[in-house]
N, C-alpha and C. Protein backbone atom coordinates (compact mmCIF):
# COMPACT_ATOMS: atom_id res chain seq x y z
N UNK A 1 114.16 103.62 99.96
CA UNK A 1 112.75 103.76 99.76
C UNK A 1 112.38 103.04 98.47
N UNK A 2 111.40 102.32 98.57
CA UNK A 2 110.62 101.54 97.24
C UNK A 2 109.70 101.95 96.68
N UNK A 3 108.98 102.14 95.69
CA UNK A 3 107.94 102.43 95.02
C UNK A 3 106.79 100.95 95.23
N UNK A 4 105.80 101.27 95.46
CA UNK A 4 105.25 100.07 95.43
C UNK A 4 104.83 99.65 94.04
N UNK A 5 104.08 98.06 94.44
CA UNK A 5 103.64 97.77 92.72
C UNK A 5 102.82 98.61 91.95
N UNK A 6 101.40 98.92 92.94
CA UNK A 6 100.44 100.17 92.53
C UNK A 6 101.37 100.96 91.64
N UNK A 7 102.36 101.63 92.24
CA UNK A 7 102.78 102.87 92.16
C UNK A 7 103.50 102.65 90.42
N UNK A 8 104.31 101.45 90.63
CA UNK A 8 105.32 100.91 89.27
C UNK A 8 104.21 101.00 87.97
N UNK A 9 103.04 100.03 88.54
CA UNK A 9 102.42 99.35 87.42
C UNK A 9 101.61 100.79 86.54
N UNK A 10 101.49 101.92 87.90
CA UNK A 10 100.72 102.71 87.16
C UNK A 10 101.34 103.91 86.16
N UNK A 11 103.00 103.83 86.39
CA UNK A 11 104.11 105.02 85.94
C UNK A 11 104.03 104.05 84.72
N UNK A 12 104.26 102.65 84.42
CA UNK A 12 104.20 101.86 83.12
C UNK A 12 102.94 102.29 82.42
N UNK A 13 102.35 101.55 82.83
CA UNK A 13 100.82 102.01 81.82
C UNK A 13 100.81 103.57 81.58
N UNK A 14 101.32 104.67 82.24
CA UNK A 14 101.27 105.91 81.70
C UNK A 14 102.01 106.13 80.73
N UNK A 15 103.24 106.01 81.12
CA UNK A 15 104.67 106.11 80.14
C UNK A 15 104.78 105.69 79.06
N UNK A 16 104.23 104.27 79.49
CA UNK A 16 104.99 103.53 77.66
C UNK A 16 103.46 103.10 77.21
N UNK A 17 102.34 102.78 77.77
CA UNK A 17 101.06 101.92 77.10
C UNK A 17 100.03 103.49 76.57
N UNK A 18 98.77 102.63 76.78
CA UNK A 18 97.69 103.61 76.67
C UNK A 18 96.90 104.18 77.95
N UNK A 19 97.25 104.03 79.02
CA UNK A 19 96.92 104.24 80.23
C UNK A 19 97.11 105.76 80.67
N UNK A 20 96.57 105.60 81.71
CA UNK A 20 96.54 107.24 82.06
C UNK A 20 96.86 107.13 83.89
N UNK A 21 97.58 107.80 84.38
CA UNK A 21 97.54 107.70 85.81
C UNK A 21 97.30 108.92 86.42
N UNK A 22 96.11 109.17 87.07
CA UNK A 22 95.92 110.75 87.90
C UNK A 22 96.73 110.69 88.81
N UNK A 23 96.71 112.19 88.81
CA UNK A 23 97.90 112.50 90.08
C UNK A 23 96.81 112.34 91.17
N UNK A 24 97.32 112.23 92.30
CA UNK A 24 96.55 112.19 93.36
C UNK A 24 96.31 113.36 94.39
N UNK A 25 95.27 113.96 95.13
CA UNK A 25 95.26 114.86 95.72
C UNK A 25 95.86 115.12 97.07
N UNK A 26 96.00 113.51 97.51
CA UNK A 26 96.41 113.83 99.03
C UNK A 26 97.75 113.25 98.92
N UNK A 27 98.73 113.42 99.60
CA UNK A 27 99.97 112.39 99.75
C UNK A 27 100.10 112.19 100.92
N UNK A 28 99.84 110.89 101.68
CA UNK A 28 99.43 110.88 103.13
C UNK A 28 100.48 110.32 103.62
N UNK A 29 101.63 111.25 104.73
CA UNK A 29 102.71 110.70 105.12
C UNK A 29 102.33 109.41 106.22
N UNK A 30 102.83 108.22 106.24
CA UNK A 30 102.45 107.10 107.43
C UNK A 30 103.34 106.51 107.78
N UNK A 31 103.03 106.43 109.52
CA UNK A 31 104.32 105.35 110.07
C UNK A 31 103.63 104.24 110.78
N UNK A 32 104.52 102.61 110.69
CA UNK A 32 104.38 101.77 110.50
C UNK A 32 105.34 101.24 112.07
N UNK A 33 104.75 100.16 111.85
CA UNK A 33 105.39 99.68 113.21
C UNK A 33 106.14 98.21 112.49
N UNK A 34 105.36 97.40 111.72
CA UNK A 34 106.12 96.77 110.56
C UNK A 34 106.25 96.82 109.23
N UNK A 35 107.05 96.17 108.86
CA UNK A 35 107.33 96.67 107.32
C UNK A 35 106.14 96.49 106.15
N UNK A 36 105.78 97.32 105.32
CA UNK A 36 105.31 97.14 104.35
C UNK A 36 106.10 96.85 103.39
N UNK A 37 105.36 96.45 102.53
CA UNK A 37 105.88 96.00 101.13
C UNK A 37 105.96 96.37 100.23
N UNK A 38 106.11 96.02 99.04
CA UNK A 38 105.55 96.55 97.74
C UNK A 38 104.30 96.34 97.49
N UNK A 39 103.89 95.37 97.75
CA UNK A 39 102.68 95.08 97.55
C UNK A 39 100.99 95.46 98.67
N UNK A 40 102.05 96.13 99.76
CA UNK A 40 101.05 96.87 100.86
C UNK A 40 101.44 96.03 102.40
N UNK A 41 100.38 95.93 103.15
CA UNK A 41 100.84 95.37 103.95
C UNK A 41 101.20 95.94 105.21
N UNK A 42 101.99 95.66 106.02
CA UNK A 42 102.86 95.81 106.98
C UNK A 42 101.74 96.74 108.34
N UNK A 43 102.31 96.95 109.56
CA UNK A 43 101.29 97.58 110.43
C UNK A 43 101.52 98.68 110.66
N UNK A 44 100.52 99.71 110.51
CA UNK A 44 100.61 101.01 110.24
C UNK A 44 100.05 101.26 111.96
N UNK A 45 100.91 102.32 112.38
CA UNK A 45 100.59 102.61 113.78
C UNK A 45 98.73 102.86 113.53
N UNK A 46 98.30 102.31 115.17
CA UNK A 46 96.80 103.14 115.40
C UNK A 46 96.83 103.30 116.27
N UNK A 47 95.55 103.91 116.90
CA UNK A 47 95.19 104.50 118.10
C UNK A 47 95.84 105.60 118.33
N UNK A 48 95.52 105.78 119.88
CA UNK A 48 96.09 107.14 120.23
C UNK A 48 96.74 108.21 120.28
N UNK A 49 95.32 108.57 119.00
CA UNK A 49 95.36 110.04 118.27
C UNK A 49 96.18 110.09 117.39
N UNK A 50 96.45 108.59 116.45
CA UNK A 50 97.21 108.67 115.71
C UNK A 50 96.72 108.76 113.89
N UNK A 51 97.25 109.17 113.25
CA UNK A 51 96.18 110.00 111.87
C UNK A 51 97.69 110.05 110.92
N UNK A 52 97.40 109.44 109.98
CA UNK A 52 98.34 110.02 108.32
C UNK A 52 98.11 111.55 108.57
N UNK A 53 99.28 112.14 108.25
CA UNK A 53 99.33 113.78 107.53
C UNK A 53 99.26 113.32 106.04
N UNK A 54 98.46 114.44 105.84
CA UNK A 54 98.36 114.67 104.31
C UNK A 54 99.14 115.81 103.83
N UNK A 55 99.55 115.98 102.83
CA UNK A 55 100.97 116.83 102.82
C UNK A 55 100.60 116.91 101.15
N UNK A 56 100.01 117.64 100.64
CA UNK A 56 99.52 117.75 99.46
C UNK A 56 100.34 118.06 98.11
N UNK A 57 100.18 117.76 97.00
CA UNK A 57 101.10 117.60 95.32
C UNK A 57 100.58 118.66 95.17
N UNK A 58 101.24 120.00 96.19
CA UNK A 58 100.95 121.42 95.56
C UNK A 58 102.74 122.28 95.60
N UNK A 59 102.58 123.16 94.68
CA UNK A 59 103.78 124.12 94.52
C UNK A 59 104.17 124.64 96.27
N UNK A 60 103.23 124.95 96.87
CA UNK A 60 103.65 125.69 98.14
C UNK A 60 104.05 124.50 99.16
N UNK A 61 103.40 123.15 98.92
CA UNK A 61 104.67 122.35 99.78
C UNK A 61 105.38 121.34 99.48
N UNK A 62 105.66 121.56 98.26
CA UNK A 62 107.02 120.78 97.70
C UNK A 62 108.11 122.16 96.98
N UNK A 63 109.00 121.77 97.59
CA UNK A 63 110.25 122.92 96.52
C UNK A 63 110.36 122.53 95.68
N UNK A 64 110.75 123.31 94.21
CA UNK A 64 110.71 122.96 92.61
C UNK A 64 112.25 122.58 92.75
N UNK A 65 112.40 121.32 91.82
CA UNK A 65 114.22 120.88 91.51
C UNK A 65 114.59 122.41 91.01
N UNK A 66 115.87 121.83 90.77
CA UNK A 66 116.83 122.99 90.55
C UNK A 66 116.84 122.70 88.75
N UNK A 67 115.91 122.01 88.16
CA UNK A 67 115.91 121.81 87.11
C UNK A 67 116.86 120.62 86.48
N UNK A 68 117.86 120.07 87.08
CA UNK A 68 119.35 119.31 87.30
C UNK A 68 118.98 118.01 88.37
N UNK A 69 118.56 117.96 89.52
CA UNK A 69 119.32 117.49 90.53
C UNK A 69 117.65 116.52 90.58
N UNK A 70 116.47 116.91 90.19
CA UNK A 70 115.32 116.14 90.27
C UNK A 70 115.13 115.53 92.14
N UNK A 71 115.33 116.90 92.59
CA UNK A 71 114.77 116.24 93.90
C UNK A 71 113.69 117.13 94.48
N UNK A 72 113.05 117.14 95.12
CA UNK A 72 111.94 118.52 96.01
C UNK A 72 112.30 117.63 97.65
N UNK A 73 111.53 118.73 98.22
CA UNK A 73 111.62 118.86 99.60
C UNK A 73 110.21 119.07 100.26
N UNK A 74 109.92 119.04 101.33
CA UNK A 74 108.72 119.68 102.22
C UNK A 74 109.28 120.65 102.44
N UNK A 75 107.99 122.20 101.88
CA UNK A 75 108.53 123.41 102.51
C UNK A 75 108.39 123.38 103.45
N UNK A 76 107.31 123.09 104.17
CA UNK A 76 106.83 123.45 105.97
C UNK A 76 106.79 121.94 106.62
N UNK A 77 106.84 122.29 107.87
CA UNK A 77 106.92 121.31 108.68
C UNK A 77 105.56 120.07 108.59
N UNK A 78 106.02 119.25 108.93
CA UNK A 78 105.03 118.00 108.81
C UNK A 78 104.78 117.21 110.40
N UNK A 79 103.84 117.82 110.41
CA UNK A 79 103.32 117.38 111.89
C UNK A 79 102.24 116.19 112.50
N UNK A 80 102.65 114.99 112.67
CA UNK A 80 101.43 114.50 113.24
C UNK A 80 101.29 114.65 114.66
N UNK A 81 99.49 114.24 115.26
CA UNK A 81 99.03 114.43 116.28
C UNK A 81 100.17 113.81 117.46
N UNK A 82 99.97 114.84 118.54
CA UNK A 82 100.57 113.95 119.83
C UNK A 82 100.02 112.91 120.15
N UNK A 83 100.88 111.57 120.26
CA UNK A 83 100.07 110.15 121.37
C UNK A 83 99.62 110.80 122.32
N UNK A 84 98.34 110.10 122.15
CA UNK A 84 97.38 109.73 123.47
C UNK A 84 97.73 108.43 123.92
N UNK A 85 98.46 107.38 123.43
CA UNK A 85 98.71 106.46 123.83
C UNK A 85 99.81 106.07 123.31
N UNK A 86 100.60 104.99 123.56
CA UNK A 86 101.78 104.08 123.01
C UNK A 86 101.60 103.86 121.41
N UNK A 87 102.14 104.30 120.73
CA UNK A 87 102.18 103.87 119.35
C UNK A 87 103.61 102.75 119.39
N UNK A 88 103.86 102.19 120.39
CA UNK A 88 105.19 101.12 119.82
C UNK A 88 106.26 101.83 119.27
N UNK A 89 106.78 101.14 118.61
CA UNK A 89 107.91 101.43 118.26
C UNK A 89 107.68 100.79 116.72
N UNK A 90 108.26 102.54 116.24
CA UNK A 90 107.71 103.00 114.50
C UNK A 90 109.07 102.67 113.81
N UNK A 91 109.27 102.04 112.89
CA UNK A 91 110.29 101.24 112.17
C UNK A 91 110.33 101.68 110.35
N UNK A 92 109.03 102.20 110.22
CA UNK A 92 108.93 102.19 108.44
C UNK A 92 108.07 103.35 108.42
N UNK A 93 108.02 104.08 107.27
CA UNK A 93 106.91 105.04 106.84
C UNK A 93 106.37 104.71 105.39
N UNK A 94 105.34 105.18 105.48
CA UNK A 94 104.71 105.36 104.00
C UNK A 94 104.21 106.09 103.66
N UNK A 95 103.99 106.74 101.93
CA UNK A 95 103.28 107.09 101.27
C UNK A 95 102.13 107.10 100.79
N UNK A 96 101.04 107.51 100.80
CA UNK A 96 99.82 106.82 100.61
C UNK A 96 98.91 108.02 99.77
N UNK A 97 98.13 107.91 98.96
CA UNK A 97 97.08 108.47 98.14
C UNK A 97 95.98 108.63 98.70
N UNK A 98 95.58 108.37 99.77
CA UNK A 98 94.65 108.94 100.81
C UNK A 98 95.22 108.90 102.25
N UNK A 99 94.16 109.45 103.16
CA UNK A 99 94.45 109.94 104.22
C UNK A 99 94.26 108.40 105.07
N UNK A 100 93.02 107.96 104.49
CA UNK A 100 92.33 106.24 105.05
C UNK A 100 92.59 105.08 104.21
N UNK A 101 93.25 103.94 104.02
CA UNK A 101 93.24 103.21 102.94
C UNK A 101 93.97 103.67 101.96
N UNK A 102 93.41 103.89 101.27
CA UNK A 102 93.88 104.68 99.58
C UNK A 102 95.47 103.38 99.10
N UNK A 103 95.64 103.96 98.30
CA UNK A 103 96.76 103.39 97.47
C UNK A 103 98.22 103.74 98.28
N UNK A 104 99.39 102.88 98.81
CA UNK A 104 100.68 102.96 98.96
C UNK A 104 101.48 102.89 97.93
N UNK A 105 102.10 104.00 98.28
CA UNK A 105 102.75 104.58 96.74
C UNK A 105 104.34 104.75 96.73
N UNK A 106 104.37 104.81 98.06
CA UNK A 106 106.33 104.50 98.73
C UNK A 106 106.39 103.64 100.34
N UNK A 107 107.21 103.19 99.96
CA UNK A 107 107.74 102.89 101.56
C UNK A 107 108.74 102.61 101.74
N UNK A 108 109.26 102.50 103.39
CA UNK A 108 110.60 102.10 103.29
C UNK A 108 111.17 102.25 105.02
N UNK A 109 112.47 101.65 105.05
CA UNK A 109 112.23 101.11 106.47
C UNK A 109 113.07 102.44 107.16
N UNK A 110 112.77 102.99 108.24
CA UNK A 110 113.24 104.06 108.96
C UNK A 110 115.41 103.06 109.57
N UNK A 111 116.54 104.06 109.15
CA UNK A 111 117.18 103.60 109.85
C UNK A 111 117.58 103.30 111.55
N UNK A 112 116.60 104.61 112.04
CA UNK A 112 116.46 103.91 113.74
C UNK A 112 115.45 104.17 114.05
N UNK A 113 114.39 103.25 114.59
CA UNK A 113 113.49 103.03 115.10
C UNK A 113 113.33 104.07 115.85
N UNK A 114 112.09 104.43 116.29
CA UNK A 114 112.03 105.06 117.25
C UNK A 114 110.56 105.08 118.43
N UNK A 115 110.96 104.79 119.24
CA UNK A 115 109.73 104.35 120.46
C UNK A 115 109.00 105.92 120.73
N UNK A 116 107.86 105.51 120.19
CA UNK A 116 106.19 106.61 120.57
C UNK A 116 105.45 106.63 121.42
N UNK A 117 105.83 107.30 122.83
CA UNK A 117 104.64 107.04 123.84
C UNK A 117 103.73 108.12 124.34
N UNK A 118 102.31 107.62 124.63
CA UNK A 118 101.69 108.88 124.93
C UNK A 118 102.57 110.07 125.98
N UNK A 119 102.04 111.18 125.70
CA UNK A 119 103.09 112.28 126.11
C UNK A 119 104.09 112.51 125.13
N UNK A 120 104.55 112.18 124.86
CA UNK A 120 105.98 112.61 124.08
C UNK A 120 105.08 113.50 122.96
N UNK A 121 106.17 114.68 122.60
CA UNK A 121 106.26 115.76 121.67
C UNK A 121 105.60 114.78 120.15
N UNK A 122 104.86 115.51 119.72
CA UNK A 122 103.90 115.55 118.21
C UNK A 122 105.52 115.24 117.18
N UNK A 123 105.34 114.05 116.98
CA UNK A 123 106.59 113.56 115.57
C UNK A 123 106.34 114.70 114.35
N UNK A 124 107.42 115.09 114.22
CA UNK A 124 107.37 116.13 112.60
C UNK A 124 108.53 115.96 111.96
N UNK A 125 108.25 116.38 110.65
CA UNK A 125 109.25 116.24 109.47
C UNK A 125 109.75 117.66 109.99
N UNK A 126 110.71 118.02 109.70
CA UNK A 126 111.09 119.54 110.09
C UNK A 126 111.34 119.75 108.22
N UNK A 127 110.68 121.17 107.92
CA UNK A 127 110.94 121.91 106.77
C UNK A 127 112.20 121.31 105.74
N UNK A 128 112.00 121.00 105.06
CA UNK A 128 113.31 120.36 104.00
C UNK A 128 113.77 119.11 104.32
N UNK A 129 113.01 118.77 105.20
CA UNK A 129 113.67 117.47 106.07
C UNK A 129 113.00 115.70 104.81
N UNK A 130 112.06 116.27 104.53
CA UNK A 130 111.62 115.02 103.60
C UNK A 130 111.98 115.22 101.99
N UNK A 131 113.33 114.36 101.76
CA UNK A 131 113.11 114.75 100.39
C UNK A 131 113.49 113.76 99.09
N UNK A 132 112.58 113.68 98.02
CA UNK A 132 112.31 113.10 97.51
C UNK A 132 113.57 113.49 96.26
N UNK A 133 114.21 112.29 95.71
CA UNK A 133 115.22 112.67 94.19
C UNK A 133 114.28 111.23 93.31
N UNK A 134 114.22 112.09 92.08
CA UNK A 134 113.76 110.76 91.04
C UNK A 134 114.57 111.17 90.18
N UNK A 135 114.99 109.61 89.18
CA UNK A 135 116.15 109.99 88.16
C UNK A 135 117.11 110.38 88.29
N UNK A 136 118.14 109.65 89.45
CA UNK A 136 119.41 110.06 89.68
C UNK A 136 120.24 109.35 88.53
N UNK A 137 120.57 109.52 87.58
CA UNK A 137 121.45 108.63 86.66
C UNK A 137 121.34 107.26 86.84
N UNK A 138 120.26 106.74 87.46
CA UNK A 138 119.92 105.40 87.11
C UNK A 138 118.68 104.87 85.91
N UNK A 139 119.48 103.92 85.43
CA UNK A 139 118.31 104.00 84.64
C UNK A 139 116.78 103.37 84.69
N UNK A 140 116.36 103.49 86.08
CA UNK A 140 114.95 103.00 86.74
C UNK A 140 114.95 104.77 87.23
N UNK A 141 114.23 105.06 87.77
CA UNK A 141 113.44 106.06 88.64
C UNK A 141 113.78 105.51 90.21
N UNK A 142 114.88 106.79 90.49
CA UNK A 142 115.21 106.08 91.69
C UNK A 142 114.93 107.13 93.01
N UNK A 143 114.33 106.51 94.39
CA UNK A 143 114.00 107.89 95.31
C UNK A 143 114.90 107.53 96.65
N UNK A 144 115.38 109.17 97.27
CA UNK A 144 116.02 108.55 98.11
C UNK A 144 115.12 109.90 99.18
N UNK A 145 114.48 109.45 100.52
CA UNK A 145 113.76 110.20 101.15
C UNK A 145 115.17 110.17 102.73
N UNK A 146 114.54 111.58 102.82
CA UNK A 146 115.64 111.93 104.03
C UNK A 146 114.66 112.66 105.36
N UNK A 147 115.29 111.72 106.43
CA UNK A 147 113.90 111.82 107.15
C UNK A 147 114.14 112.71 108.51
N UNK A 148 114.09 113.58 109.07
CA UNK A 148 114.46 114.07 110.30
C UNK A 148 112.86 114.39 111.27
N UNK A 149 113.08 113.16 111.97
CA UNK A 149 111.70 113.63 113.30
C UNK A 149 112.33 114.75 114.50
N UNK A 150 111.96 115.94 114.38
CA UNK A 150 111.73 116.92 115.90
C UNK A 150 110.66 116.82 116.64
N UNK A 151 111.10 117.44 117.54
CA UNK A 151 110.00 117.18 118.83
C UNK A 151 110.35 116.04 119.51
N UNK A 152 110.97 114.82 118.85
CA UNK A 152 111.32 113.47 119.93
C UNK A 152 113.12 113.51 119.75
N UNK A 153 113.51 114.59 119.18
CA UNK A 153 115.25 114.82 118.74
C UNK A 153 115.67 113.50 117.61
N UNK A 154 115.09 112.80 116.94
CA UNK A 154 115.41 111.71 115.93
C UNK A 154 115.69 112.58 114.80
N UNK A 155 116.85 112.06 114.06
CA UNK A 155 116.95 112.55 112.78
C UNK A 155 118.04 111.42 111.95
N UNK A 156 116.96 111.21 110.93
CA UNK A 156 117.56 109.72 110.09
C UNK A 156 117.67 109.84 108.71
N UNK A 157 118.26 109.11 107.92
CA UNK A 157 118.32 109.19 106.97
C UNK A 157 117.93 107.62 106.13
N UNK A 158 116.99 107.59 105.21
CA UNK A 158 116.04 106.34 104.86
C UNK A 158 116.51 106.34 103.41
N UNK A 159 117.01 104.87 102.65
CA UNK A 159 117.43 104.41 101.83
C UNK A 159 118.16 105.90 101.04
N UNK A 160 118.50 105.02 99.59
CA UNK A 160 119.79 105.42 98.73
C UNK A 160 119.17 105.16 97.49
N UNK A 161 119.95 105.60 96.06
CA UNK A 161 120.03 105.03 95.08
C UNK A 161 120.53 103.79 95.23
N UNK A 162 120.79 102.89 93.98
CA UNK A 162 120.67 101.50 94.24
C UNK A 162 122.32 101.63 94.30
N UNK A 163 123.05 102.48 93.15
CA UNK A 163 124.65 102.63 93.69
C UNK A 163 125.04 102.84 94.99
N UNK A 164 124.31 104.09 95.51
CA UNK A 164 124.38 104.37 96.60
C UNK A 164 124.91 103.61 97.85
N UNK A 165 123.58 102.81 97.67
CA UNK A 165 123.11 101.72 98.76
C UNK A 165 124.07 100.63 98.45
N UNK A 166 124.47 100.06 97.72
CA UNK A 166 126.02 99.21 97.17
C UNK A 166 126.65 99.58 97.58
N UNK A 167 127.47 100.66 97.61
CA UNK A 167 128.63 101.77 98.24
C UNK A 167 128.80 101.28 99.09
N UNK A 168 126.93 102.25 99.98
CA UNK A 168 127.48 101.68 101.61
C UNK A 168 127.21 100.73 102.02
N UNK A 169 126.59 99.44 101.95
CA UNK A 169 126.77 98.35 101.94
C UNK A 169 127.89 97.90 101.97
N UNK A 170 129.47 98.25 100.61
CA UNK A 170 130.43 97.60 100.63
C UNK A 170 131.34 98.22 101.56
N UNK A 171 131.03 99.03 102.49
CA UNK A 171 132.13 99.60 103.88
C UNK A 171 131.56 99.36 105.06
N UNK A 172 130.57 98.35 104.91
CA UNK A 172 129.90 98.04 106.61
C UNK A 172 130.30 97.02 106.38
């Protein structure tokens, strides 16, 4: 998973300048049919009955780190609408600061695709299933999101730390 530029340029200007970055109210989970970027981009499923969840920067649905380990979770399940129609085949998700538009704030490419057709079971994060680590002993801010869709039986796991991702890189 990547942070986008938005997302970089605005943790800089908070951190080290005179800038200020609000937290945002919505965190709008989105899936993509191609890749986004850092810089935005890529095709975000539409149509039939398809809608960002908003999944909100509150205590009751993120779990608190263990104080150590700098990761949270989704407490409750994350549900978007059932297709009314073919959403293709969803490859990437994103992060987003609104529900419409707004600012992309993560993304990153799903390891197996998975084909959306009207009828099929409402895609959800299942409880603990999305979870975010920043500051794993790297010295950037690093996130590794863990992704499990129920209702269509998918369950994946989406990027690494940058060691991580070296690791397994060097045994494939």
């Amino acid at each position: 998973m990547a942070k986008s530029d938005y997302l970089e340029v605005e943790i800089i200007k908070h951190l080290f300048r005179t800038g200020s970055y609000t937290k945002p109210t919505v965190l709008a989970i989105a899936l993509f049919t191609a890749a986004p970027s850092d810089s935005g981009g890529g095709t975000e499923v539409t149509g039939g009955s398809y809608a960002r969840v908003d999944h909100p920067p509150l205590d009751a649905n993120w779990t608190a780190t263990s104080g150590t380990d700098g990761q949270t979770d989704n407490n409750s399940v994350i549900t978007f609408p059932a297709p009314t129609a073919n959403w293709g085949t969803v490859t990437h998700f994103g992060i987003f600061d609104a529900l419409t538009t707004g600012n992309l704030l993560y993304h990153g490419a799903l390891t197996a695709s998975k084909v959306i057709n009207s009828g099929d079971a409402a895609p959800t994060y299942a409880a603990n299933a999305l979870a975010l680590i920043v500051g794993t002993g790297h010295p950037t801010i690093d996130v590794v999101l863990k992704v499990a869709v129920t209702g269509s039986a998918v369950a994946y796991t989406v990027v690494r730390t940058l060691n991580e991702w070296k690791a397994y890189k060097s045994k494939k």
